[in-house]
Protein backbone atom coordinates (compact mmCIF):
# COMPACT_ATOMS: atom_id res chain seq x y z
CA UNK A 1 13.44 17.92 -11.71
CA UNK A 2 11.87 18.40 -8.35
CA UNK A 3 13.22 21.94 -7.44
CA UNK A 4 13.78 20.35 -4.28
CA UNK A 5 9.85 19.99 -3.26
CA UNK A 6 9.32 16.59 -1.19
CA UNK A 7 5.53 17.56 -0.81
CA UNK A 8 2.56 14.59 -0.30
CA UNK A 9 0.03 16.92 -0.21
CA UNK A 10 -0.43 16.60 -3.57
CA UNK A 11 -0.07 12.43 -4.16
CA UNK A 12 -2.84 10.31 -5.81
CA UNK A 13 -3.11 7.30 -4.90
CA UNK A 14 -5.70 4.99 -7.16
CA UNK A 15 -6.41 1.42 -6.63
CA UNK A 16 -8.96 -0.90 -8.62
CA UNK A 17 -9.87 -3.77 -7.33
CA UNK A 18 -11.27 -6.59 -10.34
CA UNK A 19 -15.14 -7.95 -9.84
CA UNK A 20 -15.79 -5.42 -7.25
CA UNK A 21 -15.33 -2.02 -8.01
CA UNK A 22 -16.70 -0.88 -11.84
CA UNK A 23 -14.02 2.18 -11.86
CA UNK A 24 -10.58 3.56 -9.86
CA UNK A 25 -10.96 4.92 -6.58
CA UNK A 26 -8.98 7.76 -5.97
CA UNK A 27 -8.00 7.39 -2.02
CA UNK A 28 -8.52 10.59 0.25
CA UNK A 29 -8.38 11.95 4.16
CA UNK A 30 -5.14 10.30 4.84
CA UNK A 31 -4.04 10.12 8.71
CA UNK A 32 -2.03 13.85 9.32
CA UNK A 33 0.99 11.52 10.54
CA UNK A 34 1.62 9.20 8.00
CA UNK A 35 -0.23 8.51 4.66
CA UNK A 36 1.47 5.62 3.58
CA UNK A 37 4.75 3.66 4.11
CA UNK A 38 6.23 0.56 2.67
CA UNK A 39 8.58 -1.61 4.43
CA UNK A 40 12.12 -2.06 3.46
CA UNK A 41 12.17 -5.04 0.84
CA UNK A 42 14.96 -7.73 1.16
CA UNK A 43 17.05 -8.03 -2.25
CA UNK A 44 18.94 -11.34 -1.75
CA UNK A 45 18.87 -14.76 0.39
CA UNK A 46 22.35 -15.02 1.87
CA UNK A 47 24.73 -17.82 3.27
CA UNK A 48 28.19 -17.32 4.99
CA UNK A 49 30.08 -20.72 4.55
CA UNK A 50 32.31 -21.69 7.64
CA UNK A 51 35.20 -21.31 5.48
CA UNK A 52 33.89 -17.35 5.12
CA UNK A 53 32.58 -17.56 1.86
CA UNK A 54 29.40 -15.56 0.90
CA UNK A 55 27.36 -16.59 -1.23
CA UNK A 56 24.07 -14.61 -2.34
CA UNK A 57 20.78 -15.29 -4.46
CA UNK A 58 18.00 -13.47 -5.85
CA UNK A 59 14.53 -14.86 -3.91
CA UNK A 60 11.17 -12.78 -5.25
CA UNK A 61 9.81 -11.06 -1.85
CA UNK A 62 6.42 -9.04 -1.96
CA UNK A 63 6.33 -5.63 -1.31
CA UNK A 64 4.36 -4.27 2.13
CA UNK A 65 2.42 -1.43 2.36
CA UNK A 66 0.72 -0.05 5.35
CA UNK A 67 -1.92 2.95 4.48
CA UNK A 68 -3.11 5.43 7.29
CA UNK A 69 -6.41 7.09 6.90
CA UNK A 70 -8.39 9.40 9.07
CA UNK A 71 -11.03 7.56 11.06
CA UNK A 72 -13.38 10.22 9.09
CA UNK A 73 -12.23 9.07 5.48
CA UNK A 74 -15.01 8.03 3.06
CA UNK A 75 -12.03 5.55 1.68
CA UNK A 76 -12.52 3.68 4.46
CA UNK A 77 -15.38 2.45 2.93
CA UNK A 78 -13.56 1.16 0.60
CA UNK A 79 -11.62 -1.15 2.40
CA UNK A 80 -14.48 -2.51 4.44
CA UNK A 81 -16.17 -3.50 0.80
CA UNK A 82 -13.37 -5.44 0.11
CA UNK A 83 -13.19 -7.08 3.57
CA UNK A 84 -16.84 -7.71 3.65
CA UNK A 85 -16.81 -9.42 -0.38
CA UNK A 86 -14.36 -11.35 0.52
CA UNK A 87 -15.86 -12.84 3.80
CA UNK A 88 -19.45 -13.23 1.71
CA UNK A 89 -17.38 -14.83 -1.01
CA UNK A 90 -14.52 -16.87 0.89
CA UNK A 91 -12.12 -15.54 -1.29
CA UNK A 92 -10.17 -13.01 -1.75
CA UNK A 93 -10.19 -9.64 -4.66
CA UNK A 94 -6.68 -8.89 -6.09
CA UNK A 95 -5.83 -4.77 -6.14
CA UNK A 96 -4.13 -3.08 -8.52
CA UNK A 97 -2.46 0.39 -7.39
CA UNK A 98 -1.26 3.83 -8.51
CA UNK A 99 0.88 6.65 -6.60
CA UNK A 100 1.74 9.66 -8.45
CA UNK A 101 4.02 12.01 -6.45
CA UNK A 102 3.81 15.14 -8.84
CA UNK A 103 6.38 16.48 -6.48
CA UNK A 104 9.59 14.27 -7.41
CA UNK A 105 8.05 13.33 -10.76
CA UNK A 106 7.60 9.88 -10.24
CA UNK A 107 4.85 7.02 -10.72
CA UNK A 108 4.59 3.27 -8.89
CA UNK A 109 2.45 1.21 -10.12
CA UNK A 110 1.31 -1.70 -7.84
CA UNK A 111 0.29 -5.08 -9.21
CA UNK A 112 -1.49 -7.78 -7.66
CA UNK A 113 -1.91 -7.15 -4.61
CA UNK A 114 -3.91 -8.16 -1.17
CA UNK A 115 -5.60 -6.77 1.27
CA UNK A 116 -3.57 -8.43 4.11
CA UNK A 117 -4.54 -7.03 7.54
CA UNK A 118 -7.17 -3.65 8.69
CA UNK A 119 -7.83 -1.80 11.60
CA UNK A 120 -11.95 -3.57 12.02
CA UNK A 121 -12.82 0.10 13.21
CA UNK A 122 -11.01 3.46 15.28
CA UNK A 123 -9.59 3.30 18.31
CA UNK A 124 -11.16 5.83 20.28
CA UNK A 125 -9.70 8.05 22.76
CA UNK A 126 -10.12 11.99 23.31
CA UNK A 127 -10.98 11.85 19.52
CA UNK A 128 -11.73 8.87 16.77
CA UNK A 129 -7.75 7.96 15.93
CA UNK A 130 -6.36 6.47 12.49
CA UNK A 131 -7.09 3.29 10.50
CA UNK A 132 -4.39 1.26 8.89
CA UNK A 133 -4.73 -1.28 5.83
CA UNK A 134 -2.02 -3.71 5.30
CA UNK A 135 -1.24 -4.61 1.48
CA UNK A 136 0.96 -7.09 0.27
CA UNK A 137 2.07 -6.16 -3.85
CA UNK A 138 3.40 -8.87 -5.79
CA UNK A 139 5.26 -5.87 -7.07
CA UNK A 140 5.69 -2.47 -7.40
CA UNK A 141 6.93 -1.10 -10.40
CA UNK A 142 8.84 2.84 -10.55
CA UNK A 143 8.31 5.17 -13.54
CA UNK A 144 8.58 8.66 -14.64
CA UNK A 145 5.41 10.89 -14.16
């Protein structure tokens, strides 16, 4: 098991993106705060009758993900190649994903996904701060390592 290590220092985190990129790239110089987080995903559509019933049903929901990386990060790059393909192209390039987190032994893999919302460049104060890159998965998928 994990021996009770939570470390990220040692995640890899690959996307591909179809038509664009000829090979994986591996993602690197994450923001010191926060590398990446997903949002909570909702599980069920509910309805409360007025007789207090509740009833529940499955609804497919994509899965958010917000990526931090350093205003210094060559994988920034990255990102701007898919924004700037897709405004050249007036379409847009579905991304595929990897995480391995050695740490707790696990694997998601991330179908389908798109580049939803970036940071156009750094804020700037007493130094250059974070980017963020919003992607929405169709779905992310858990596994062993």
């Amino acid at each position: 098991m994990s021996d009770y290590n939570i470390s990220d220092a040692n995640s890899v985190f690959t996307i591909t993106v179809a038509n664009l990129f000829n090979a994986p790239v591996t993602l690197s110089n994450y923001s010191a705060d926060r590398a990446f987080d997903t949002d909570q995903r909702e599980l069920v559509e509910t309805q409360m009758s007025i007789d207090g019933y509740l009833s529940a049903g499955w609804v497919p929901q994509p899965v958010h993900q917000s990526i931090s990386l350093a205003a210094s990060s060559d994988s920034c790059l990255v990102f701007e190649s898919i924004v700037t393909a897709q405004d050249v192209a007036r379409t847009i390039y579905r991304i595929g994903g990897e995480i391995q987190l050695p740490s707790v032994g696990r694997r998601y893999t991330l179908l389908r996904g798109v580049l939803r919302a970036i940071s156009p460049l750094p804020s700037a104060g007493r130094v250059l701060e974070a980017r963020r890159f919003d992607i929405l998965w169709e779905r992310v998928l858990p596994a062993a390592l």
